[in-house]
Protein backbone atom coordinates (compact mmCIF):
# COMPACT_ATOMS: atom_id res chain seq x y z
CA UNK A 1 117.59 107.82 107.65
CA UNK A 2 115.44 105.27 108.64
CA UNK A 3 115.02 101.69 107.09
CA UNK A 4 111.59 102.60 106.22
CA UNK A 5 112.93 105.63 104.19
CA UNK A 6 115.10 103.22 101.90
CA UNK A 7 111.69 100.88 101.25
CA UNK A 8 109.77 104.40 100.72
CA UNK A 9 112.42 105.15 97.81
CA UNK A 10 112.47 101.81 96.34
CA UNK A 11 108.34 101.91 96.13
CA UNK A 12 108.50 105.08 94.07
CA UNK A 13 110.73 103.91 91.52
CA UNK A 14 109.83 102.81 88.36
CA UNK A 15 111.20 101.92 85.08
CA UNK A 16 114.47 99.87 85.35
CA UNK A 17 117.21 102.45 83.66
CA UNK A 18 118.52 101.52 80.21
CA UNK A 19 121.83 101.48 79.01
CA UNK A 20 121.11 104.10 76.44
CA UNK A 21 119.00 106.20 78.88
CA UNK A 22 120.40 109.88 80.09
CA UNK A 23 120.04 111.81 82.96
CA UNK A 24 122.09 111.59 86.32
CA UNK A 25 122.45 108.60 88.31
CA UNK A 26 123.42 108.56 91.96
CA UNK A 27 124.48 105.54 94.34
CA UNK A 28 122.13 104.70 96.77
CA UNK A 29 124.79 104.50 99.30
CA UNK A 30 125.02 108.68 99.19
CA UNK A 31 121.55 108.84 99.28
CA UNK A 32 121.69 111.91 101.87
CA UNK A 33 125.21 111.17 103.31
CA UNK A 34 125.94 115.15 102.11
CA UNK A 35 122.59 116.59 103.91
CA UNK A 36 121.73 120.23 103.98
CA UNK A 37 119.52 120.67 107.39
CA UNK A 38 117.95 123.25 109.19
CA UNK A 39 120.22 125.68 111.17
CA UNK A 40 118.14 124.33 114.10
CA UNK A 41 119.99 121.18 114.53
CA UNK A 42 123.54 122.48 114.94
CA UNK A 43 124.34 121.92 118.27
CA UNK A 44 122.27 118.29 117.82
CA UNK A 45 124.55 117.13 114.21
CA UNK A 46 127.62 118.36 116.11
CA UNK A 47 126.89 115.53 118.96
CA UNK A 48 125.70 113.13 116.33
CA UNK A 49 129.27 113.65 114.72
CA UNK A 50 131.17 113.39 117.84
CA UNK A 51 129.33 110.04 118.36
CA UNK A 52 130.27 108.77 115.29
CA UNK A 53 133.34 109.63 115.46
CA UNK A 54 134.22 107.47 118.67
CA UNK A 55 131.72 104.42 117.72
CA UNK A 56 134.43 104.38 114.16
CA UNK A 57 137.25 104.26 116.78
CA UNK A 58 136.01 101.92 119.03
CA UNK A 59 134.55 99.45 116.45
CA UNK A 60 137.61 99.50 113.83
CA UNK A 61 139.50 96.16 113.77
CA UNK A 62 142.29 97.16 111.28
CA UNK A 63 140.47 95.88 108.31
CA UNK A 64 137.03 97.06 108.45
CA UNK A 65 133.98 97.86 111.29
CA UNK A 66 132.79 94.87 113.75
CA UNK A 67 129.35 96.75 114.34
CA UNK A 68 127.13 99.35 112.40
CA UNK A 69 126.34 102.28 113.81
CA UNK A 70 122.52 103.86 112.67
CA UNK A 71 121.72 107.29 113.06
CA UNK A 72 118.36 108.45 113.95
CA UNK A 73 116.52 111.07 112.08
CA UNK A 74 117.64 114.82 112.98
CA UNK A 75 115.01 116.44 115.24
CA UNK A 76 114.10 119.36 112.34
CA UNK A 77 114.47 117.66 108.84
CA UNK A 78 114.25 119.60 105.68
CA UNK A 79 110.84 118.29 105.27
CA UNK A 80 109.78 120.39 108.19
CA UNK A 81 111.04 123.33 106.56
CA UNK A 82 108.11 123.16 104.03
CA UNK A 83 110.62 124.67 101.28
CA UNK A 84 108.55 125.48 98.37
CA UNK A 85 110.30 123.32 95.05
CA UNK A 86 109.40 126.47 93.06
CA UNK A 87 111.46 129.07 95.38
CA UNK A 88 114.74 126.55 95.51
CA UNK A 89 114.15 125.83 91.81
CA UNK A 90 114.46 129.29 90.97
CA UNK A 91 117.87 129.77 93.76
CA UNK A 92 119.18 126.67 92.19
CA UNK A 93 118.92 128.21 88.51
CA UNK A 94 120.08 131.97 88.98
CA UNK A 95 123.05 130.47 90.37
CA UNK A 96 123.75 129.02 86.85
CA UNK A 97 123.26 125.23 87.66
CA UNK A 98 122.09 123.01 84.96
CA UNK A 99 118.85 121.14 86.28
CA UNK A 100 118.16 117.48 84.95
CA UNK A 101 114.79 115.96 85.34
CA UNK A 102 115.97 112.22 84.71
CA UNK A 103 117.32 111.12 87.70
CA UNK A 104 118.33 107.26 88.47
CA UNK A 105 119.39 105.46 91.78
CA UNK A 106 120.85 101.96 92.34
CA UNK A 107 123.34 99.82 93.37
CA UNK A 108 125.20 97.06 91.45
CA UNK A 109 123.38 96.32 88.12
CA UNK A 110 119.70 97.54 89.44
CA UNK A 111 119.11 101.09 88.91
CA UNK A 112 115.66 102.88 89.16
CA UNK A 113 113.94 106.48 88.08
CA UNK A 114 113.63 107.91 90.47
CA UNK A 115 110.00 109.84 90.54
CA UNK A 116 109.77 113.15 91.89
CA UNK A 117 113.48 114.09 91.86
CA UNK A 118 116.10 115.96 90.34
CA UNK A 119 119.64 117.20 90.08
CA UNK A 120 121.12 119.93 89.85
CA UNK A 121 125.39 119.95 87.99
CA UNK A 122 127.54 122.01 87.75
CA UNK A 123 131.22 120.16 86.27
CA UNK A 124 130.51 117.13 88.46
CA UNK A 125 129.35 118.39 91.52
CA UNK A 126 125.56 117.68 91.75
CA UNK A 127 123.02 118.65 94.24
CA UNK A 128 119.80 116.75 94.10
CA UNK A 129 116.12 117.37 95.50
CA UNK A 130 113.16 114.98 96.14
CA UNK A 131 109.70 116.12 96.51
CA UNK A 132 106.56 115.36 98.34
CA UNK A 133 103.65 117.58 97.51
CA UNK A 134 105.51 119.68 95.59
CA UNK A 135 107.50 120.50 99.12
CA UNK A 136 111.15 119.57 99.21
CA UNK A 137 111.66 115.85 101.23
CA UNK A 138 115.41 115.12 100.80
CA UNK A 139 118.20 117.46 99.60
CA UNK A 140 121.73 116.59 99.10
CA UNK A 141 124.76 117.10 97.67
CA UNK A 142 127.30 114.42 95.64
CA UNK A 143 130.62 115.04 94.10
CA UNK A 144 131.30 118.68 95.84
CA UNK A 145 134.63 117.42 97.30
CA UNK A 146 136.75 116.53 94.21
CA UNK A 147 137.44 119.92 92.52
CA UNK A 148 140.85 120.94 92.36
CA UNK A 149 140.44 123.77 89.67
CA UNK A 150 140.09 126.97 91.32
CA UNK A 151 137.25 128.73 89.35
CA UNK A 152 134.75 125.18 89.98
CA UNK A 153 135.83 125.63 93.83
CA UNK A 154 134.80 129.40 94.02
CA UNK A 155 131.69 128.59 92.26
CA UNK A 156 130.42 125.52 94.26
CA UNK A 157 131.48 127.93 97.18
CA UNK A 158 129.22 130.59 96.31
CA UNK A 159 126.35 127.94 95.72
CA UNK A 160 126.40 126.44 98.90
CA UNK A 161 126.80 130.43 100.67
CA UNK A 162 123.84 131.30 98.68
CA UNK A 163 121.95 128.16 99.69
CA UNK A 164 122.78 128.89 103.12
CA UNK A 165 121.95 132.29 103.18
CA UNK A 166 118.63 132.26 101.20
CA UNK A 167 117.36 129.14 103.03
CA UNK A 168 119.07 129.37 106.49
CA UNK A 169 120.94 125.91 106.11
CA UNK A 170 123.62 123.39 107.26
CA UNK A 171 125.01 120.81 105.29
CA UNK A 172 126.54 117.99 107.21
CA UNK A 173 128.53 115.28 105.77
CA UNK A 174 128.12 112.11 107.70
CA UNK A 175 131.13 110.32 105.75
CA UNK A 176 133.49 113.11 107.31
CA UNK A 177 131.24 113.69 110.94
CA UNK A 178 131.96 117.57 109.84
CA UNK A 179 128.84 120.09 110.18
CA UNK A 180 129.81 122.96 107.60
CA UNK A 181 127.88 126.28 108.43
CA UNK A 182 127.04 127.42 105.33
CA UNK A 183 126.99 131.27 106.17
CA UNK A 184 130.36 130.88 106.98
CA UNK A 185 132.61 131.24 103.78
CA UNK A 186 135.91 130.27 105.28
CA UNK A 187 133.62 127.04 106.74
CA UNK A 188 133.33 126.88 102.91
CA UNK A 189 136.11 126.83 101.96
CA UNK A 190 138.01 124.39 104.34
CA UNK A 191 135.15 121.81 103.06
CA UNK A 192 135.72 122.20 99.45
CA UNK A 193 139.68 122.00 100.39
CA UNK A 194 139.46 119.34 102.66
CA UNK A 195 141.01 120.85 105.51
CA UNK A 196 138.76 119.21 108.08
C-alpha cells in the first residue's frame, strides 16, 4: 500500500459515523494487512515476508522499532484480476456469510463510510471488499485468527478453500510475514490454529 492509497480512501469517505449508526467498522491500521492476492505473486510475497522478517530483527530495540519498513505494491494486485463484484458476491453468499452494506473506517474518534465497500461476517471473522467500477480494488480479511470453537474454525476454513479455489488466490498476512496457500487445507488450518 502506497501513501497515495490511504489519501485515495480518506477522499471517498463521507458522512462522519454516529454513535447510533450500524454496520461494521474496521481500523484503518488492518486496512489490507490480511490480503488475498493473485496466485501469481507467491514466490514474490514469500521474499517480501522474508524481508520483513529480518528488517523486524534488525530494527527491534527491546521496546519498540527504530525505523519503518514500507512495502511496495505486489507486482499482480487483486485489481488486476478484474474480479467481477457480482461473481464474488454470489461465492461470498452461498457460503452462508452475512453481507453488510454499512461499512465504517477510522482511527481514534474519526470514523468514516466508507463508499463502495462491504463486509462480509460470519461470528466475528469478517472479510471485506472495495470496489472500483463495479470490479473488486481491495479484499481482505479481519478477525479470522481468534476462533477457538471448532465448528467457526472448520467453517472460516472452508471459506477461505472455496475462495481460493473459485478465484485462484493467496492470502498473505503481513502482521505474521506468512503466505497461506489457500488450496492447501492443512495451509488452512495451521493459519486458523496459529501454528506458523
Amino acid at each position: 500500500m502506497s501513501i497515495f492509497d490511504i489519501f485515495r480512501r480518506k477522499k471517498i469517505q463521507q458522512n462522519v459515523i454516529e454513535e447510533n449508526e450500524t454496520g461494521v467498522y474496521f481500523h484503518e491500521d488492518t486496512f489490507n494487512q490480511v490480503e488475498f492476492l493473485p496466485r501469481e505473486n507467491k514466490e514474490y510475497l514469500k521474499s517480501e515476508n522474508q524481508k520483513i522478517e529480518n528488517f523486524s530483527r534488525e530494527n527491534f530495540d527491546g521496546h519498540g522499532f527504530t525505523d519503518i519498513y514500507i512495502r511496495d505494491e505486489s507486482p499482480k494486485t487483486i485489481a488486476d484480476k478484474k474480479i467481477d463484484f457480482e461473481e464474488l458476491d454470489k461465492i461470498l453468499l452461498t457460503l452462508g456469510l452475512e453481507k453488510i452494506t454499512e461499512v465504517y473506517e477510522g482511527y481514534g474518534s474519526g470514523k468514516w463510510k466508507c463508499e463502495n465497500t462491504f463486509a462480509y461476517v460470519y461470528d466475528s471473522a469478517q472479510i471485506f471488499v472495495s470496489l472500483k467500477d463495479n470490479l473488486v480494488h481491495d479484499f481482505w480479511v479481519d478477525g479470522f485468527r481468534f476462533h477457538k470453537n471448532d465448528e467457526t474454525k472448520n467453517k472460516l476454513k472452508s471459506v477461505l478453500w472455496k475462495i481460493g479455489d473459485e478465484m485462484n488466490l493467496l492470502l498473505n498476512d503481513w502482521d505474521l510475514t506468512v503466505v497461506i496457500d489457500l488450496k492447501d487445507e492443512s495451509e488452512i488450518e495451521k493459519y486458523l490454529n496459529e501454528e506458523f
